[in-house]
PDB file of N, CA and C in Angstrom:
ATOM      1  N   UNK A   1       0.822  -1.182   0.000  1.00  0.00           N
ATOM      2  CA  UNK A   1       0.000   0.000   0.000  1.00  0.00           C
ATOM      3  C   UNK A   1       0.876   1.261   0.000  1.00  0.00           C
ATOM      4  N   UNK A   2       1.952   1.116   0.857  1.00  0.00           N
ATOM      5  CA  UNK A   2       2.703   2.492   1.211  1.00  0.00           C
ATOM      6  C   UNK A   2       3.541   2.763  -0.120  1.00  0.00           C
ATOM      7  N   UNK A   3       3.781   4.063  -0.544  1.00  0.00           N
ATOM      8  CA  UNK A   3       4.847   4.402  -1.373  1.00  0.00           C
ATOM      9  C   UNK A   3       5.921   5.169  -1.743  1.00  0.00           C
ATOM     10  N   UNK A   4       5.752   5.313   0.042  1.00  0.00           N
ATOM     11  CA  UNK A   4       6.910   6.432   0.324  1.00  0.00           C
ATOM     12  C   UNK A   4       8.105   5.493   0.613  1.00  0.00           C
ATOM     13  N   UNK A   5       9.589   6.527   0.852  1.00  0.00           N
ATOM     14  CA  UNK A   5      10.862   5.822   0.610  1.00  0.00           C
ATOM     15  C   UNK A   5      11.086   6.237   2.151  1.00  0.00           C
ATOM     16  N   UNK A   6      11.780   6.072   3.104  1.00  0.00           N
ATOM     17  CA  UNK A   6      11.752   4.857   3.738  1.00  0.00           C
ATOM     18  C   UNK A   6       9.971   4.286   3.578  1.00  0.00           C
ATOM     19  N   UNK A   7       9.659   3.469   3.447  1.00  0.00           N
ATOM     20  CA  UNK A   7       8.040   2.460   4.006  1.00  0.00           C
ATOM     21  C   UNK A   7       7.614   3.371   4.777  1.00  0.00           C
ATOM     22  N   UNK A   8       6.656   3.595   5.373  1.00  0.00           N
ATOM     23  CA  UNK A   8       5.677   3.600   6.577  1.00  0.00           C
ATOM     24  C   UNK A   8       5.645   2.576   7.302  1.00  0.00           C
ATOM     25  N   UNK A   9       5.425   2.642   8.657  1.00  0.00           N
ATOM     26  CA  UNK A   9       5.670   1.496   9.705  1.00  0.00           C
ATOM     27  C   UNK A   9       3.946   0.503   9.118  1.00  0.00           C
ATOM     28  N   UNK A  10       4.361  -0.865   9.528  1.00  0.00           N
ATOM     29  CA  UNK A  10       3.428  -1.736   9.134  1.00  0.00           C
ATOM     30  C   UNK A  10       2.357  -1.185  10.135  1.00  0.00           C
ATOM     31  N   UNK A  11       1.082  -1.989   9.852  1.00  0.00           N
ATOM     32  CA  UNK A  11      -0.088  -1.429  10.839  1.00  0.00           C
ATOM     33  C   UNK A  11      -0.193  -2.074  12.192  1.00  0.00           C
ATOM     34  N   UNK A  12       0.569  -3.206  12.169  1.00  0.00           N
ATOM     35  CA  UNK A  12       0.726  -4.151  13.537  1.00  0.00           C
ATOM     36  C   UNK A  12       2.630  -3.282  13.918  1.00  0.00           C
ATOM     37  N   UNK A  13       2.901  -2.654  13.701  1.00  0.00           N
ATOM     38  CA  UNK A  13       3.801  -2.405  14.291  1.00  0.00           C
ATOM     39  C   UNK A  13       4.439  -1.444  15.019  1.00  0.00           C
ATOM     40  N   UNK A  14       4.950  -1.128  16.293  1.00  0.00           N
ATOM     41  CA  UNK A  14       4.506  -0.789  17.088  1.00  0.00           C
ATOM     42  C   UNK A  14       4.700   1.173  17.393  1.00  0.00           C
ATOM     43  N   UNK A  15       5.409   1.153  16.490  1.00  0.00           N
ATOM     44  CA  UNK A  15       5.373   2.843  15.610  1.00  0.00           C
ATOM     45  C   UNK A  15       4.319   2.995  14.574  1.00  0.00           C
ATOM     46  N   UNK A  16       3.350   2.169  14.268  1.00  0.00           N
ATOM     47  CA  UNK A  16       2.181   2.614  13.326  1.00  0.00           C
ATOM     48  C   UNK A  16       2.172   3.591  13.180  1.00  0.00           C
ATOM     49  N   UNK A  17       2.316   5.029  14.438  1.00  0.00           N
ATOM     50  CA  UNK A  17       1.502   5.813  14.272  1.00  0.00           C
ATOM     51  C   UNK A  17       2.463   7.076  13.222  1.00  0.00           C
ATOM     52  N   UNK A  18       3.833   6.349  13.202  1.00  0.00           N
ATOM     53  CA  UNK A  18       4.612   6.987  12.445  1.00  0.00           C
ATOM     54  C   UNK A  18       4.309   7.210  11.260  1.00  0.00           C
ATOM     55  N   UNK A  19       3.651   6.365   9.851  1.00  0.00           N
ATOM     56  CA  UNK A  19       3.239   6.780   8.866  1.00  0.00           C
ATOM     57  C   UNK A  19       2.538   8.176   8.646  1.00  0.00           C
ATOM     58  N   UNK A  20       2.395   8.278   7.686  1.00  0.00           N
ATOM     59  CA  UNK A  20       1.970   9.825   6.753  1.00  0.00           C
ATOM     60  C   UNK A  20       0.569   9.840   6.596  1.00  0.00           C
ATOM     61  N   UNK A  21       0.166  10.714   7.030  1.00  0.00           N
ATOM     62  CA  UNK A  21      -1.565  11.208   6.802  1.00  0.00           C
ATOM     63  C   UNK A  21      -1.942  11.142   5.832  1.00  0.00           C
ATOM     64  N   UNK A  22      -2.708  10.170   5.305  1.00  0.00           N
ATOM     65  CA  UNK A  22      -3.390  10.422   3.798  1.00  0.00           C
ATOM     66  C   UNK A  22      -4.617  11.158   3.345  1.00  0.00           C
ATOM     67  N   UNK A  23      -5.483  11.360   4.801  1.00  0.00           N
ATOM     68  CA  UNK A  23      -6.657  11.870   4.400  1.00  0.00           C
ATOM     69  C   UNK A  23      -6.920  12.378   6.026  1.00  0.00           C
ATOM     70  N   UNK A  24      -7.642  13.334   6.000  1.00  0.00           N
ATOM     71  CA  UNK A  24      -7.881  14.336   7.635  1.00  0.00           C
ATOM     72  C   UNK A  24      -8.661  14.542   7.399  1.00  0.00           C
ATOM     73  N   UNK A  25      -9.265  14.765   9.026  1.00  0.00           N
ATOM     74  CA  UNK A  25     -10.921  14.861   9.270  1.00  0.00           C
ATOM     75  C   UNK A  25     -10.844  15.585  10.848  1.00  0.00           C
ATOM     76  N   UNK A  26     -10.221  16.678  10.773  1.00  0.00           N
ATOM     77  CA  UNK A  26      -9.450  17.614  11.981  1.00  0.00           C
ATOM     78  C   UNK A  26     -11.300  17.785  12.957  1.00  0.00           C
ATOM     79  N   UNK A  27     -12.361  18.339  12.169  1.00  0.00           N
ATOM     80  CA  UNK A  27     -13.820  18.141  12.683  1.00  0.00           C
ATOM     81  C   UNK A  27     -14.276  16.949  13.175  1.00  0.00           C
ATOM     82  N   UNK A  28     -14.117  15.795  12.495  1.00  0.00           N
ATOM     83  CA  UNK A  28     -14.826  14.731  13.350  1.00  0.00           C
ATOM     84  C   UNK A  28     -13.545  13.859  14.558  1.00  0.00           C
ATOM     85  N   UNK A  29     -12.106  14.388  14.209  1.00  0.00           N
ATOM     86  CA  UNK A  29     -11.152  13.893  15.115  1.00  0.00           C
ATOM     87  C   UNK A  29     -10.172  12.568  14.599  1.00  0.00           C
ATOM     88  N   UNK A  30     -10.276  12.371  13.458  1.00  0.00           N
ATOM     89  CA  UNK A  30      -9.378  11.338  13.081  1.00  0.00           C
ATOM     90  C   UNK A  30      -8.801  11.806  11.767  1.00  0.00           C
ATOM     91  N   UNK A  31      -7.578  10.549  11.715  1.00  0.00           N
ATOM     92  CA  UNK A  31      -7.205  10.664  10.243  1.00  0.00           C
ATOM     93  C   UNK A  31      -7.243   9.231   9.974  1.00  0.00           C
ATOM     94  N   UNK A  32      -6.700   9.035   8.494  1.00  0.00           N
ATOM     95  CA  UNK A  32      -6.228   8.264   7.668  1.00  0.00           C
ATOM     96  C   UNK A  32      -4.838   7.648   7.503  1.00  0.00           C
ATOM     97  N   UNK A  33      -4.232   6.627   8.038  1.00  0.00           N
ATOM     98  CA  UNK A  33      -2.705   6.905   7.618  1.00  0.00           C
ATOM     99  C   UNK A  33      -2.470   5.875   6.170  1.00  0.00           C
ATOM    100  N   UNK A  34      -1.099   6.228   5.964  1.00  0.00           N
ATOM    101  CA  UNK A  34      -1.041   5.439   4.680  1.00  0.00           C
ATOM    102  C   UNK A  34      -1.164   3.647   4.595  1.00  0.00           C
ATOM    103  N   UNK A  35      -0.880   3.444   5.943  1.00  0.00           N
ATOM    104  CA  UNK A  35      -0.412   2.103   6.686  1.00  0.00           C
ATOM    105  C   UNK A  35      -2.191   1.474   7.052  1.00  0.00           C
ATOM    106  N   UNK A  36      -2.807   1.933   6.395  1.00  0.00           N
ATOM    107  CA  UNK A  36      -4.580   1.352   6.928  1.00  0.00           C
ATOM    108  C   UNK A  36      -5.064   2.246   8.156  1.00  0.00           C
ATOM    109  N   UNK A  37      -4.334   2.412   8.941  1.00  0.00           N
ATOM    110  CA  UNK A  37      -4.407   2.707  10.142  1.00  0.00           C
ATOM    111  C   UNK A  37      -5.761   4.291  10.639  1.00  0.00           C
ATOM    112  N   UNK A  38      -6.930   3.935  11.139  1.00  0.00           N
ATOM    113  CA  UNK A  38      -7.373   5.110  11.311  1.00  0.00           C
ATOM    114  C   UNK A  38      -7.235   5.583  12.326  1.00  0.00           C
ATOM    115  N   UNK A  39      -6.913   6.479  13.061  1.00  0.00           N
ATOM    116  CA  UNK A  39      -6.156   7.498  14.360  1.00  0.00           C
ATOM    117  C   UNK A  39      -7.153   8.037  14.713  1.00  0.00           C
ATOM    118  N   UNK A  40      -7.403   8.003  15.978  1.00  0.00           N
ATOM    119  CA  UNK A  40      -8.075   8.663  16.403  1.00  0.00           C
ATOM    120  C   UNK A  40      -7.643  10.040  16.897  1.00  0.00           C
ATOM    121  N   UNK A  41      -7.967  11.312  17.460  1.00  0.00           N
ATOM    122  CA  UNK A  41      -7.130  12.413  18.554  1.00  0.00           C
ATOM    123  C   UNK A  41      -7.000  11.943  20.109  1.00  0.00           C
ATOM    124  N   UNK A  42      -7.672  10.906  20.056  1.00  0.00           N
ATOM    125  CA  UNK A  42      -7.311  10.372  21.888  1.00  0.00           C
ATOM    126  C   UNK A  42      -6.565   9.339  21.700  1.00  0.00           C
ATOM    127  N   UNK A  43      -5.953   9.244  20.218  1.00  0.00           N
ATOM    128  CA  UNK A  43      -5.122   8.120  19.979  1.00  0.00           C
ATOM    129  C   UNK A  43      -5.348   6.375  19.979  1.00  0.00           C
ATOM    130  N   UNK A  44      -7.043   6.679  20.177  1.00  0.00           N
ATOM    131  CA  UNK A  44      -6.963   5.443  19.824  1.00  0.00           C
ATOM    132  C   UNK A  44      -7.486   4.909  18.275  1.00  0.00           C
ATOM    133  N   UNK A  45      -7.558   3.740  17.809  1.00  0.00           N
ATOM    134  CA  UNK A  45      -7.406   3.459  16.481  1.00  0.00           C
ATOM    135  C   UNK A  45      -8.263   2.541  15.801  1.00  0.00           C
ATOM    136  N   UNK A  46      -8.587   2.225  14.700  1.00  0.00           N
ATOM    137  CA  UNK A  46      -8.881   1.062  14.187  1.00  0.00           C
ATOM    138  C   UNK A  46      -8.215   0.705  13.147  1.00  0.00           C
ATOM    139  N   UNK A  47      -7.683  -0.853  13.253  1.00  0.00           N
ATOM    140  CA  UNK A  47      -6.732  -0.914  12.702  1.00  0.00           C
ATOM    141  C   UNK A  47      -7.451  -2.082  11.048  1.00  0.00           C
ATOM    142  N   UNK A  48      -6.532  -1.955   9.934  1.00  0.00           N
ATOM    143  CA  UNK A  48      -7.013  -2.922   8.673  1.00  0.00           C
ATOM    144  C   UNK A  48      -7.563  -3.980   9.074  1.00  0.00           C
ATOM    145  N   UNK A  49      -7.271  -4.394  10.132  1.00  0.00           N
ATOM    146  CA  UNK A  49      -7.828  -6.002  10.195  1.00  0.00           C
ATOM    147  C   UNK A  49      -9.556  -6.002  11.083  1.00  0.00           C
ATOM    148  N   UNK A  50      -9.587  -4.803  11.002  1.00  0.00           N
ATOM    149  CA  UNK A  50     -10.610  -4.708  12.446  1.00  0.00           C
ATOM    150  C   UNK A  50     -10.231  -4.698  13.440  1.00  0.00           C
ATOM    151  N   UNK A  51      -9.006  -5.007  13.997  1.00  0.00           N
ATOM    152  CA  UNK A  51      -9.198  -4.616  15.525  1.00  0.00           C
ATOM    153  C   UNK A  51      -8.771  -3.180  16.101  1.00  0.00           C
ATOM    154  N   UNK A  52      -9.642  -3.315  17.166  1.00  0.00           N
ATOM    155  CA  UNK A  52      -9.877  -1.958  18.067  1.00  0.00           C
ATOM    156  C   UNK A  52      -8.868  -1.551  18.829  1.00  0.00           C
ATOM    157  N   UNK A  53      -8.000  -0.621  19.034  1.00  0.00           N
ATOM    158  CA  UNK A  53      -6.839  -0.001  20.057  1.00  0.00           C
ATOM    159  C   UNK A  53      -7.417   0.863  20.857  1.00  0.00           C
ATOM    160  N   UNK A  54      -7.919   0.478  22.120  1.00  0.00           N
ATOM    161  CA  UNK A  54      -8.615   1.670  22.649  1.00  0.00           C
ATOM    162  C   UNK A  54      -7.527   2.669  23.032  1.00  0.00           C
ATOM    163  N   UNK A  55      -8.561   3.994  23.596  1.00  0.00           N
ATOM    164  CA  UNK A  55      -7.757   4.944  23.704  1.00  0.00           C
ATOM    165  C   UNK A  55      -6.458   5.276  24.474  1.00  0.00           C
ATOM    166  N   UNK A  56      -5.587   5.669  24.391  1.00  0.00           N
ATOM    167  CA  UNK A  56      -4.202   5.737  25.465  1.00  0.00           C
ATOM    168  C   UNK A  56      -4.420   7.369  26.010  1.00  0.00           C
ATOM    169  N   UNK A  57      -5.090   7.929  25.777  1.00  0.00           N
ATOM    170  CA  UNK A  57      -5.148   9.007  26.313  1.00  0.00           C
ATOM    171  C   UNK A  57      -6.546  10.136  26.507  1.00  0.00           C
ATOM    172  N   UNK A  58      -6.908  10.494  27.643  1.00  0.00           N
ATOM    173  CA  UNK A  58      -8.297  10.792  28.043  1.00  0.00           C
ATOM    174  C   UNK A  58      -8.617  12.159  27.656  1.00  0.00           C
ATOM    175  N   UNK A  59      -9.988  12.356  27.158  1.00  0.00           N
ATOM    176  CA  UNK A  59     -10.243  13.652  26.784  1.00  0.00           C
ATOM    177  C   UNK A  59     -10.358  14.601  27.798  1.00  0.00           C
ATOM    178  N   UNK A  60     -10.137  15.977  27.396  1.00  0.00           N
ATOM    179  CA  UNK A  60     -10.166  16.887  28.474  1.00  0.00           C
ATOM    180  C   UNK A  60     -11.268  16.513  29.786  1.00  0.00           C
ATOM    181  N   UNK A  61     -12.652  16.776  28.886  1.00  0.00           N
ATOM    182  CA  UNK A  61     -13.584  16.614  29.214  1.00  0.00           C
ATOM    183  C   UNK A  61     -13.714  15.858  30.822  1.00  0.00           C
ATOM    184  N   UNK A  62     -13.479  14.615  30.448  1.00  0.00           N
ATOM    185  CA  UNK A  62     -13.401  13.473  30.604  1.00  0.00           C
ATOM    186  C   UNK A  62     -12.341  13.238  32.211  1.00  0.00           C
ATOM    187  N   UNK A  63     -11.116  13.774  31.627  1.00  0.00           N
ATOM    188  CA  UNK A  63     -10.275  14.183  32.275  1.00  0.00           C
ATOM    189  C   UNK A  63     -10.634  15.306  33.988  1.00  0.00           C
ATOM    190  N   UNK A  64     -11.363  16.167  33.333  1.00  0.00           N
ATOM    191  CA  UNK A  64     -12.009  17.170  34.741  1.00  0.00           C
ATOM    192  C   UNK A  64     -13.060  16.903  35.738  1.00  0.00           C
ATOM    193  N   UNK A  65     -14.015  15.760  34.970  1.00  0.00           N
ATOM    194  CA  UNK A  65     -15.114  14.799  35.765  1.00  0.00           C
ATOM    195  C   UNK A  65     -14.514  13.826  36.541  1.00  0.00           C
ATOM    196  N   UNK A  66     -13.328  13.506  36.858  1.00  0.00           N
ATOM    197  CA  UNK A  66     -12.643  12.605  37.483  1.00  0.00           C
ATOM    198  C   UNK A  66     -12.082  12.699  38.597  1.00  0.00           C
TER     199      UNK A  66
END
């Protein structure tokens, strides 16, 4: 899929998040990477195969109710 020079990190691997943005969605909070990978802004993901990475990091929000 990738066609940049170095690669983009595979989607199981554990710098995924290193690949290149292919498509942004800054309003609904995610992107696209080149690697399958969809990103969330709380960092969590869904990855090509279907599986779910929940989030590693809590929204503000979220964060002040606590």
């Amino acid at each position: 899929m990738c066609q940049h020079r170095p690669d983009c990190p595979h989607y199981d691997a554990p710098d995924r998040e290193a690949a290149v943005v292919v498509a942004s969605c800054p309003a609904q909070g995610f992107s696209l990477l080149c690697n399958g990978v969809v990103l969330f802004e709380d960092l969590g993901a869904i990855l090509p195969d279907g599986r779910v990475l929940e989030p590693r990091r809590q929204v503000l929000a979220e964060a002040g109710a606590a």
